[in-house]
PDB file of N, CA and C in Angstrom:
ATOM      1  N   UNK A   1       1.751  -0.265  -9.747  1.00  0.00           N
ATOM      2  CA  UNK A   1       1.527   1.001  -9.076  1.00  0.00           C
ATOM      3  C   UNK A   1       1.338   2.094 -10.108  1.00  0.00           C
ATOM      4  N   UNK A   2       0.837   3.015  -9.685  1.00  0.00           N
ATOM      5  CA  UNK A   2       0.596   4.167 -10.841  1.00  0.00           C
ATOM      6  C   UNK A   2       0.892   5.411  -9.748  1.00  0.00           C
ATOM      7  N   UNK A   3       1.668   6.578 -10.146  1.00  0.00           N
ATOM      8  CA  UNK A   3       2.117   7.591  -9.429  1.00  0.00           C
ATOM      9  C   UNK A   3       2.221   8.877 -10.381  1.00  0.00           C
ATOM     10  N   UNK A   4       1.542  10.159 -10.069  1.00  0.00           N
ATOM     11  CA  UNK A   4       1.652  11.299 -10.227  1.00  0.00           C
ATOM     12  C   UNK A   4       2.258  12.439  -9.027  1.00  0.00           C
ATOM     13  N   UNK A   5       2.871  13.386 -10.210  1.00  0.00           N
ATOM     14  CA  UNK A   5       4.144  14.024  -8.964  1.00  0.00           C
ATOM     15  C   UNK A   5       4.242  15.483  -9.964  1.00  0.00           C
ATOM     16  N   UNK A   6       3.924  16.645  -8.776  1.00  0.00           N
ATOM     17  CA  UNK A   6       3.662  18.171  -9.631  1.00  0.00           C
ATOM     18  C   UNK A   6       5.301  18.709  -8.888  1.00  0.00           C
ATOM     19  N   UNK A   7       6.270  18.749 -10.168  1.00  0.00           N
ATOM     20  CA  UNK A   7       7.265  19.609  -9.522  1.00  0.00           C
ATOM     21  C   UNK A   7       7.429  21.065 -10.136  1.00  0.00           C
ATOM     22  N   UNK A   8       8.097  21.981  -8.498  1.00  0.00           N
ATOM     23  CA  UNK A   8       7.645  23.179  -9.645  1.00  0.00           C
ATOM     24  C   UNK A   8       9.179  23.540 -10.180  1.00  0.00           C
ATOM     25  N   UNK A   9       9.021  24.924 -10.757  1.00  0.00           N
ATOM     26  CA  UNK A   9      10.413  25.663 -11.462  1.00  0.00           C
ATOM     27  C   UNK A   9      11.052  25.248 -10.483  1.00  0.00           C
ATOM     28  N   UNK A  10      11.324  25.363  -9.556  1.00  0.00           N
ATOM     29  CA  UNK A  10      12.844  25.492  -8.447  1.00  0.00           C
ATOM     30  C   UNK A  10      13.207  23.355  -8.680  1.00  0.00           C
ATOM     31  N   UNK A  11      12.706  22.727  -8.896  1.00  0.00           N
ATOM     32  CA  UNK A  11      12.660  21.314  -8.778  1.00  0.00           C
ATOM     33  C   UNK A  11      12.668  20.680  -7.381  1.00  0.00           C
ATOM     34  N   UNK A  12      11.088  21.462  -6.755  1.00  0.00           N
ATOM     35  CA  UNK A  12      10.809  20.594  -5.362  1.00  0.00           C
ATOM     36  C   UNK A  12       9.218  20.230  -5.929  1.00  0.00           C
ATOM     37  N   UNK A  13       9.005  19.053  -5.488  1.00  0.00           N
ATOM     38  CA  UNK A  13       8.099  18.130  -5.314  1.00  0.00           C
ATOM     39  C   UNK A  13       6.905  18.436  -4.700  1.00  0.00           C
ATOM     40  N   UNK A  14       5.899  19.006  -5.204  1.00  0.00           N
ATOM     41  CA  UNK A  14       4.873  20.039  -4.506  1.00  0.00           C
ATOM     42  C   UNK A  14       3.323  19.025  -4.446  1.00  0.00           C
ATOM     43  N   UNK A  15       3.606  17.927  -4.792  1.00  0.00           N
ATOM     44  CA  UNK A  15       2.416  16.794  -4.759  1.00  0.00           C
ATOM     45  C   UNK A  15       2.758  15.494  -5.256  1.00  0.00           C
ATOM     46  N   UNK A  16       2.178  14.383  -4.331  1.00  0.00           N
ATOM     47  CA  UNK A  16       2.894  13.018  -4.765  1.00  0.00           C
ATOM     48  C   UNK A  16       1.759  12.370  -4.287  1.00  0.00           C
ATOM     49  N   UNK A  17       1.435  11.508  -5.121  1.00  0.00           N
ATOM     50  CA  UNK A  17       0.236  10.528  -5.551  1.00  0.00           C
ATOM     51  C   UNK A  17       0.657   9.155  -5.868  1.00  0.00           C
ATOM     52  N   UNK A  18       1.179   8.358  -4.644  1.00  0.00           N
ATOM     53  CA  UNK A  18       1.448   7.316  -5.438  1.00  0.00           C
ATOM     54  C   UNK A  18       0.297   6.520  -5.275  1.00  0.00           C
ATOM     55  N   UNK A  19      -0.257   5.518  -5.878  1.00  0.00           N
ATOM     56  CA  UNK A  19      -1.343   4.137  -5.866  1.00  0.00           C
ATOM     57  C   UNK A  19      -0.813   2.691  -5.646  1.00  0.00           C
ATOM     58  N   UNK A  20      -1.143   2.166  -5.208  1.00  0.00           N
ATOM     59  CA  UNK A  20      -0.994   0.857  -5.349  1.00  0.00           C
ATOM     60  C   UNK A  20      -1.511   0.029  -6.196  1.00  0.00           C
ATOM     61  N   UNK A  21      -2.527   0.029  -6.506  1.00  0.00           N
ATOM     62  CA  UNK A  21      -3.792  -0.137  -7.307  1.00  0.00           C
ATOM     63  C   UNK A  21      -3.697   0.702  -8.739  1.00  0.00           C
ATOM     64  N   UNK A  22      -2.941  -0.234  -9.855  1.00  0.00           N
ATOM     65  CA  UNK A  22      -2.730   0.815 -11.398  1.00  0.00           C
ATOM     66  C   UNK A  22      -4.098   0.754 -11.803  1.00  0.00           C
ATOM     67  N   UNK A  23      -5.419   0.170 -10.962  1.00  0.00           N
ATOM     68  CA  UNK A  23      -6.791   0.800 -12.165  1.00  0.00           C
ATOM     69  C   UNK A  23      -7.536   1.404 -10.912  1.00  0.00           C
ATOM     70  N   UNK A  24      -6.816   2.349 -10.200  1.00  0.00           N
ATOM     71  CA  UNK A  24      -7.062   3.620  -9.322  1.00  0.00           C
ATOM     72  C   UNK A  24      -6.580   4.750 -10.456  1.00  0.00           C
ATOM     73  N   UNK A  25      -7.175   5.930 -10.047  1.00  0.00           N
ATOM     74  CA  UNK A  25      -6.849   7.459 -10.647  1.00  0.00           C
ATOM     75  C   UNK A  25      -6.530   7.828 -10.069  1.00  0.00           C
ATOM     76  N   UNK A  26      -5.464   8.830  -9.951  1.00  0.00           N
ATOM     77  CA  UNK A  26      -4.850  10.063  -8.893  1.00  0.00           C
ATOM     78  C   UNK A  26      -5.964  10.934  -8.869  1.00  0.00           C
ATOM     79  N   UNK A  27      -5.297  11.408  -7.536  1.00  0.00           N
ATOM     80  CA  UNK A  27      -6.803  12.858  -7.000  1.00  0.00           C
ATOM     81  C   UNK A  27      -6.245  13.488  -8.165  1.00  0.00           C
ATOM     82  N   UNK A  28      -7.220  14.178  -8.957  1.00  0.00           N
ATOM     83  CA  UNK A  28      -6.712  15.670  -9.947  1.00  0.00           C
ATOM     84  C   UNK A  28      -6.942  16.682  -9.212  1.00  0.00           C
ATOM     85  N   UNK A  29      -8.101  16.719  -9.085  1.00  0.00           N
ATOM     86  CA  UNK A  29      -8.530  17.785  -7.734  1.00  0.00           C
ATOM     87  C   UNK A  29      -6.979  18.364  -7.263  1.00  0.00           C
ATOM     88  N   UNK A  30      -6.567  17.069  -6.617  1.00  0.00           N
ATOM     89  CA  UNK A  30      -5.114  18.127  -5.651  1.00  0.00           C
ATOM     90  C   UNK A  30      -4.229  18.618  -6.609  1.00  0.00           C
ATOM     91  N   UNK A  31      -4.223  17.326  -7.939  1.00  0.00           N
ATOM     92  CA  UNK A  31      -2.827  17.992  -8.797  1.00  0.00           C
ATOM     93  C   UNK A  31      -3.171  19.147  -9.083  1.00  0.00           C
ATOM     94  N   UNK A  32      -4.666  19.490  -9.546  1.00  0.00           N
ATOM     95  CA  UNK A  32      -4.686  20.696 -10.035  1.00  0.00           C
ATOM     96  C   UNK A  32      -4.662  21.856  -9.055  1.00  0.00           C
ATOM     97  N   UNK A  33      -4.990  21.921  -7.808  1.00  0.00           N
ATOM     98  CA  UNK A  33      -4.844  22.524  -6.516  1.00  0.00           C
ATOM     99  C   UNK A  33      -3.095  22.690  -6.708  1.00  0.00           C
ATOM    100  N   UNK A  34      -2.166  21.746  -6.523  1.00  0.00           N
ATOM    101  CA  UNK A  34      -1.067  21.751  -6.953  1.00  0.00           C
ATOM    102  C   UNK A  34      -0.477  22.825  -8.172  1.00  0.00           C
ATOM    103  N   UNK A  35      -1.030  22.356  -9.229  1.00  0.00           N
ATOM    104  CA  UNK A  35      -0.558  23.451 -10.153  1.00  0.00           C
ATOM    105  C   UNK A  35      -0.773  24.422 -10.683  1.00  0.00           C
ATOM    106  N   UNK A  36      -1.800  24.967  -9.222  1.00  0.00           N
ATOM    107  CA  UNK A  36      -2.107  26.486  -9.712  1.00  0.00           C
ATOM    108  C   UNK A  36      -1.351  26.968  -8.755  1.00  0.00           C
ATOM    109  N   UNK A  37      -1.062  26.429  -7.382  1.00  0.00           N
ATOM    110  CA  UNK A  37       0.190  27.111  -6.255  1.00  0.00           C
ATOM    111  C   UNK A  37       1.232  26.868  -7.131  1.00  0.00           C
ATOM    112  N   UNK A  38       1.671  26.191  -7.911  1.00  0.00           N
ATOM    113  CA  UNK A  38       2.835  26.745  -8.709  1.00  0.00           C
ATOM    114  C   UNK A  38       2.861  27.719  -9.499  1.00  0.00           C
ATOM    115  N   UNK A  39       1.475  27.820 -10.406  1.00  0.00           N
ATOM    116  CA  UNK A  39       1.623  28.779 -10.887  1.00  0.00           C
ATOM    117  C   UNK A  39       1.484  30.184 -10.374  1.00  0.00           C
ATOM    118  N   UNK A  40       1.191  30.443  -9.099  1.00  0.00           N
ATOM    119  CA  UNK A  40       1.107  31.347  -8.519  1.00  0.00           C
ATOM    120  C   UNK A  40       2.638  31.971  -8.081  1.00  0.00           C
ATOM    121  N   UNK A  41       3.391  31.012  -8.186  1.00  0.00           N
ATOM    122  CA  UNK A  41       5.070  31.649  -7.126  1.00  0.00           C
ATOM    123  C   UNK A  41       5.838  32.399  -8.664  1.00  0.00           C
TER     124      UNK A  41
END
């Protein structure tokens, strides 16, 4: 399995990507969608 996970300052879990498939890629698209709403708070 292969899994990406955006937590922010407070330590909640603001995107979770897990795969089943380790020669799949995580969406970046969302992580990065993800870590600009973090960087926004």
């Amino acid at each position: 399995k292969r899994a990406a996970f955006v937590i922010d300052r407070k330590g909640i879990i603001q995107h979770i990507d897990i795969l089943d498939d380790p020669g799949k890629i995580p969406d970046f698209h969302a992580i990065e969608h993800a870590l600009n709403k973090c960087s926004e708070q």
